[in-house]
N, C-alpha and C. Protein backbone atom coordinates (compact mmCIF):
# COMPACT_ATOMS: atom_id res chain seq x y z
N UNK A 1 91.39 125.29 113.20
CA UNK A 1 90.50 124.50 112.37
C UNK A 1 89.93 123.35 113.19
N UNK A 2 88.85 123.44 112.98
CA UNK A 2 87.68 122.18 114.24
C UNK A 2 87.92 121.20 113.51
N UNK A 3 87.92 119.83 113.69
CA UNK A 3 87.44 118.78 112.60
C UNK A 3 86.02 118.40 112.98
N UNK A 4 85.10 118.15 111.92
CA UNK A 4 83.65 117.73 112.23
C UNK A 4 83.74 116.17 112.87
N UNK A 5 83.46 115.70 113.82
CA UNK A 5 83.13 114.35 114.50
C UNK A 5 82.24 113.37 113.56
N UNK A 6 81.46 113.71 112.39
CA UNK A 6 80.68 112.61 111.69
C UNK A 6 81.37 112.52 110.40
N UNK A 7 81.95 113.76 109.83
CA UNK A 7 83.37 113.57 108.91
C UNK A 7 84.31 112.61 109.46
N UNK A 8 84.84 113.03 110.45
CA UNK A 8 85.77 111.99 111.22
C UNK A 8 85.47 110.24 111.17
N UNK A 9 84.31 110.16 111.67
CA UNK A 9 83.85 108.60 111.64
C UNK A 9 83.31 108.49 110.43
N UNK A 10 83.22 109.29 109.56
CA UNK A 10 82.81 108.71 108.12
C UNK A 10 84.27 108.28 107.77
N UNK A 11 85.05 108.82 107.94
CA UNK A 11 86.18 108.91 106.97
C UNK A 11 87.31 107.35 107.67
N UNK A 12 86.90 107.36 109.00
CA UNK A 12 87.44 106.21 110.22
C UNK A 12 86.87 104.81 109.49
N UNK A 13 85.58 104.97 109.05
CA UNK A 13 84.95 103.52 108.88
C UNK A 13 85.61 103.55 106.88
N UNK A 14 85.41 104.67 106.59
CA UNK A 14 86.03 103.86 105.35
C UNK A 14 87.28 103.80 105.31
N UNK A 15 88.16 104.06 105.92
CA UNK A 15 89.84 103.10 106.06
C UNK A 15 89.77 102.14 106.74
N UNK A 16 88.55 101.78 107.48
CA UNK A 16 88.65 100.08 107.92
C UNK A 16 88.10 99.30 106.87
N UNK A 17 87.55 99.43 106.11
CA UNK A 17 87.18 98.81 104.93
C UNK A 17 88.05 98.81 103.74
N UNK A 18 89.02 100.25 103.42
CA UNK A 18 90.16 99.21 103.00
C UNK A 18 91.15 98.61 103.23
N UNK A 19 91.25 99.18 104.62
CA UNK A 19 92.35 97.71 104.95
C UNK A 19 91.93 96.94 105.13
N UNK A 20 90.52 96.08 105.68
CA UNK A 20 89.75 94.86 105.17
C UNK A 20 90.54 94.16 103.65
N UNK A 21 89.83 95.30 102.97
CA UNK A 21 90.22 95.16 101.47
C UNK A 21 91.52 94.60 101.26
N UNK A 22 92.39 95.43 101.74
CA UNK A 22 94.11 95.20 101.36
C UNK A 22 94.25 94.20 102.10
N UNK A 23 94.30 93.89 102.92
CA UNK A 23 94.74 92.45 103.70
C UNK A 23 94.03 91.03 103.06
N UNK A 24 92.40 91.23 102.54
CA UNK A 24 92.11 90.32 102.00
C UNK A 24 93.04 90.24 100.24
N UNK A 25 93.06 91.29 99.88
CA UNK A 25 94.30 91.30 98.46
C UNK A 25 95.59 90.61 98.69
N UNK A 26 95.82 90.99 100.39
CA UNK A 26 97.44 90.61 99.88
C UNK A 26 97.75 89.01 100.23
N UNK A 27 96.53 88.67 101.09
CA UNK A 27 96.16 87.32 101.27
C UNK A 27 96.43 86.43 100.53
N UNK A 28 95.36 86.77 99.27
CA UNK A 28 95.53 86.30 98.22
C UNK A 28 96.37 86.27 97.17
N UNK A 29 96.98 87.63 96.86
CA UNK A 29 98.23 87.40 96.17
C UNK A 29 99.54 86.53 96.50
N UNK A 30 99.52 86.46 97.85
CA UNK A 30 100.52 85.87 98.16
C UNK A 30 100.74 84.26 98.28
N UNK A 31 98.83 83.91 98.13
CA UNK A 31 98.58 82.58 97.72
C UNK A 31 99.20 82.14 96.81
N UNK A 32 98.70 83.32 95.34
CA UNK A 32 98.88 83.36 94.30
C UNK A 32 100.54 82.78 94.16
N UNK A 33 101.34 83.55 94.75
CA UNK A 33 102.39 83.44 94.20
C UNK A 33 102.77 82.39 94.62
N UNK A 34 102.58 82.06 96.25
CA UNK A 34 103.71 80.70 96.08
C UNK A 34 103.07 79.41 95.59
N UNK A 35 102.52 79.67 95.21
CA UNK A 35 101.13 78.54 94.57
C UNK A 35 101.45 78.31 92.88
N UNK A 36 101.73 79.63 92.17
CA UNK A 36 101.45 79.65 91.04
C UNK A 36 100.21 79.38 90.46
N UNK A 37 99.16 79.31 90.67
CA UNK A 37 97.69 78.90 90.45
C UNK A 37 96.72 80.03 90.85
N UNK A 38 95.96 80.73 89.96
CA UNK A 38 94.70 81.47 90.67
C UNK A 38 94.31 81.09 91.46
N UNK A 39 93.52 80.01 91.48
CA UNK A 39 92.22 79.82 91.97
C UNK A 39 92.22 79.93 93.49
N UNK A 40 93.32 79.03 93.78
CA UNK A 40 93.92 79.39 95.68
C UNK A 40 94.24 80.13 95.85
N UNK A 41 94.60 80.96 95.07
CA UNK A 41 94.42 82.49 95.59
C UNK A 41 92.59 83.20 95.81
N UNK A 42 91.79 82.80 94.73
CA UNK A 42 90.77 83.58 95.08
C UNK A 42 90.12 82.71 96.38
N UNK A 43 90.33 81.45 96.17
CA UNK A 43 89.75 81.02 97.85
C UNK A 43 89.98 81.43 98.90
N UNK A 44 91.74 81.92 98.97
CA UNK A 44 91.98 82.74 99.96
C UNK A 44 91.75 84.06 100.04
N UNK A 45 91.28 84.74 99.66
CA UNK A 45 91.08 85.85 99.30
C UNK A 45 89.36 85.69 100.11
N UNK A 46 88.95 84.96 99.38
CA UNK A 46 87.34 84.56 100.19
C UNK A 46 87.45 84.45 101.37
N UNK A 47 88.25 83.29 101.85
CA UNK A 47 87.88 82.84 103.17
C UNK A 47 88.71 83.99 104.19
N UNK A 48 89.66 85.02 103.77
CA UNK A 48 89.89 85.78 104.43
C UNK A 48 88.20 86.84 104.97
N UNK A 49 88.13 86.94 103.46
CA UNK A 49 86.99 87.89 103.72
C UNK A 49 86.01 87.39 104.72
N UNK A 50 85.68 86.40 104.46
CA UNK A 50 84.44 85.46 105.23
C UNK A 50 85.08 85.54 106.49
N UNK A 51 86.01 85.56 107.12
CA UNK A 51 86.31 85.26 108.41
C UNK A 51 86.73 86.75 108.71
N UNK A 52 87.57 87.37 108.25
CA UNK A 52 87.14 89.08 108.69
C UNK A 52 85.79 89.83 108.71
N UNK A 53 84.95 89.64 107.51
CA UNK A 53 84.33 90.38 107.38
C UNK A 53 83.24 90.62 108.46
N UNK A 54 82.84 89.73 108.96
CA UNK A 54 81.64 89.63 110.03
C UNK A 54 82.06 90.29 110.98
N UNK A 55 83.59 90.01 111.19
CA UNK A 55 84.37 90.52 113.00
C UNK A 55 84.35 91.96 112.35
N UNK A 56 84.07 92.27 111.00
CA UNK A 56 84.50 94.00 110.76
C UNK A 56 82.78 95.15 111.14
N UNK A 57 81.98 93.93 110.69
CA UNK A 57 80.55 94.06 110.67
C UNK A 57 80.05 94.60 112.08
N UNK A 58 80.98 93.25 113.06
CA UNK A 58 80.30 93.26 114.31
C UNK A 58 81.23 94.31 115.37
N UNK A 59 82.10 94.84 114.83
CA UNK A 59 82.74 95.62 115.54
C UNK A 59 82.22 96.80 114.82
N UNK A 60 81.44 97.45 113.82
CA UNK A 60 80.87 98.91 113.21
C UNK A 60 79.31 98.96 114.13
N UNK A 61 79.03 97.96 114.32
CA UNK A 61 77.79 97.80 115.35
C UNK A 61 77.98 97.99 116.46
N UNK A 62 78.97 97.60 117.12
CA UNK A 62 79.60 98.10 118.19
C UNK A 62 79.63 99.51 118.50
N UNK A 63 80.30 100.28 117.41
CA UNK A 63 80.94 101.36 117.47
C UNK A 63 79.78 102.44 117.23
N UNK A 64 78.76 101.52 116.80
CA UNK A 64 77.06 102.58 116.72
C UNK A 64 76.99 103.21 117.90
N UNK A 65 76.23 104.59 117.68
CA UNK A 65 75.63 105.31 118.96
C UNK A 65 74.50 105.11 119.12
């Protein structure tokens, strides 16, 4: 069985996006908890994103052919 190479990098770029995802979740939950308070949790949850997300951006540009 071959694997297709654009299946492959389809399927590559969307598990970097949810572990983006999950790391910005657990970020925040874990604000959450020792905090007891939402809201520092969703800030962290943001500013994770904001500070990953670009390095996730600029490394899929990278990885362009």
């Amino acid at each position: 069985m071959e694997s297709d190479p654009e299946l492959r990098a389809k399927l590559a770029k969307e598990g970097r996006l949810w572990a983006l995802a999950l790391v910005c979740a657990v970020v925040g939950a874990t604000t959450v908890a020792l905090t007891d308070a939402v809201p520092p949790g969703v800030l962290a949850f943001l500013a994770t994103l904001v500070v990953l997300g670009p390095l996730l951006r600029l490394y899929e540009k990278r990885r362009r052919p």
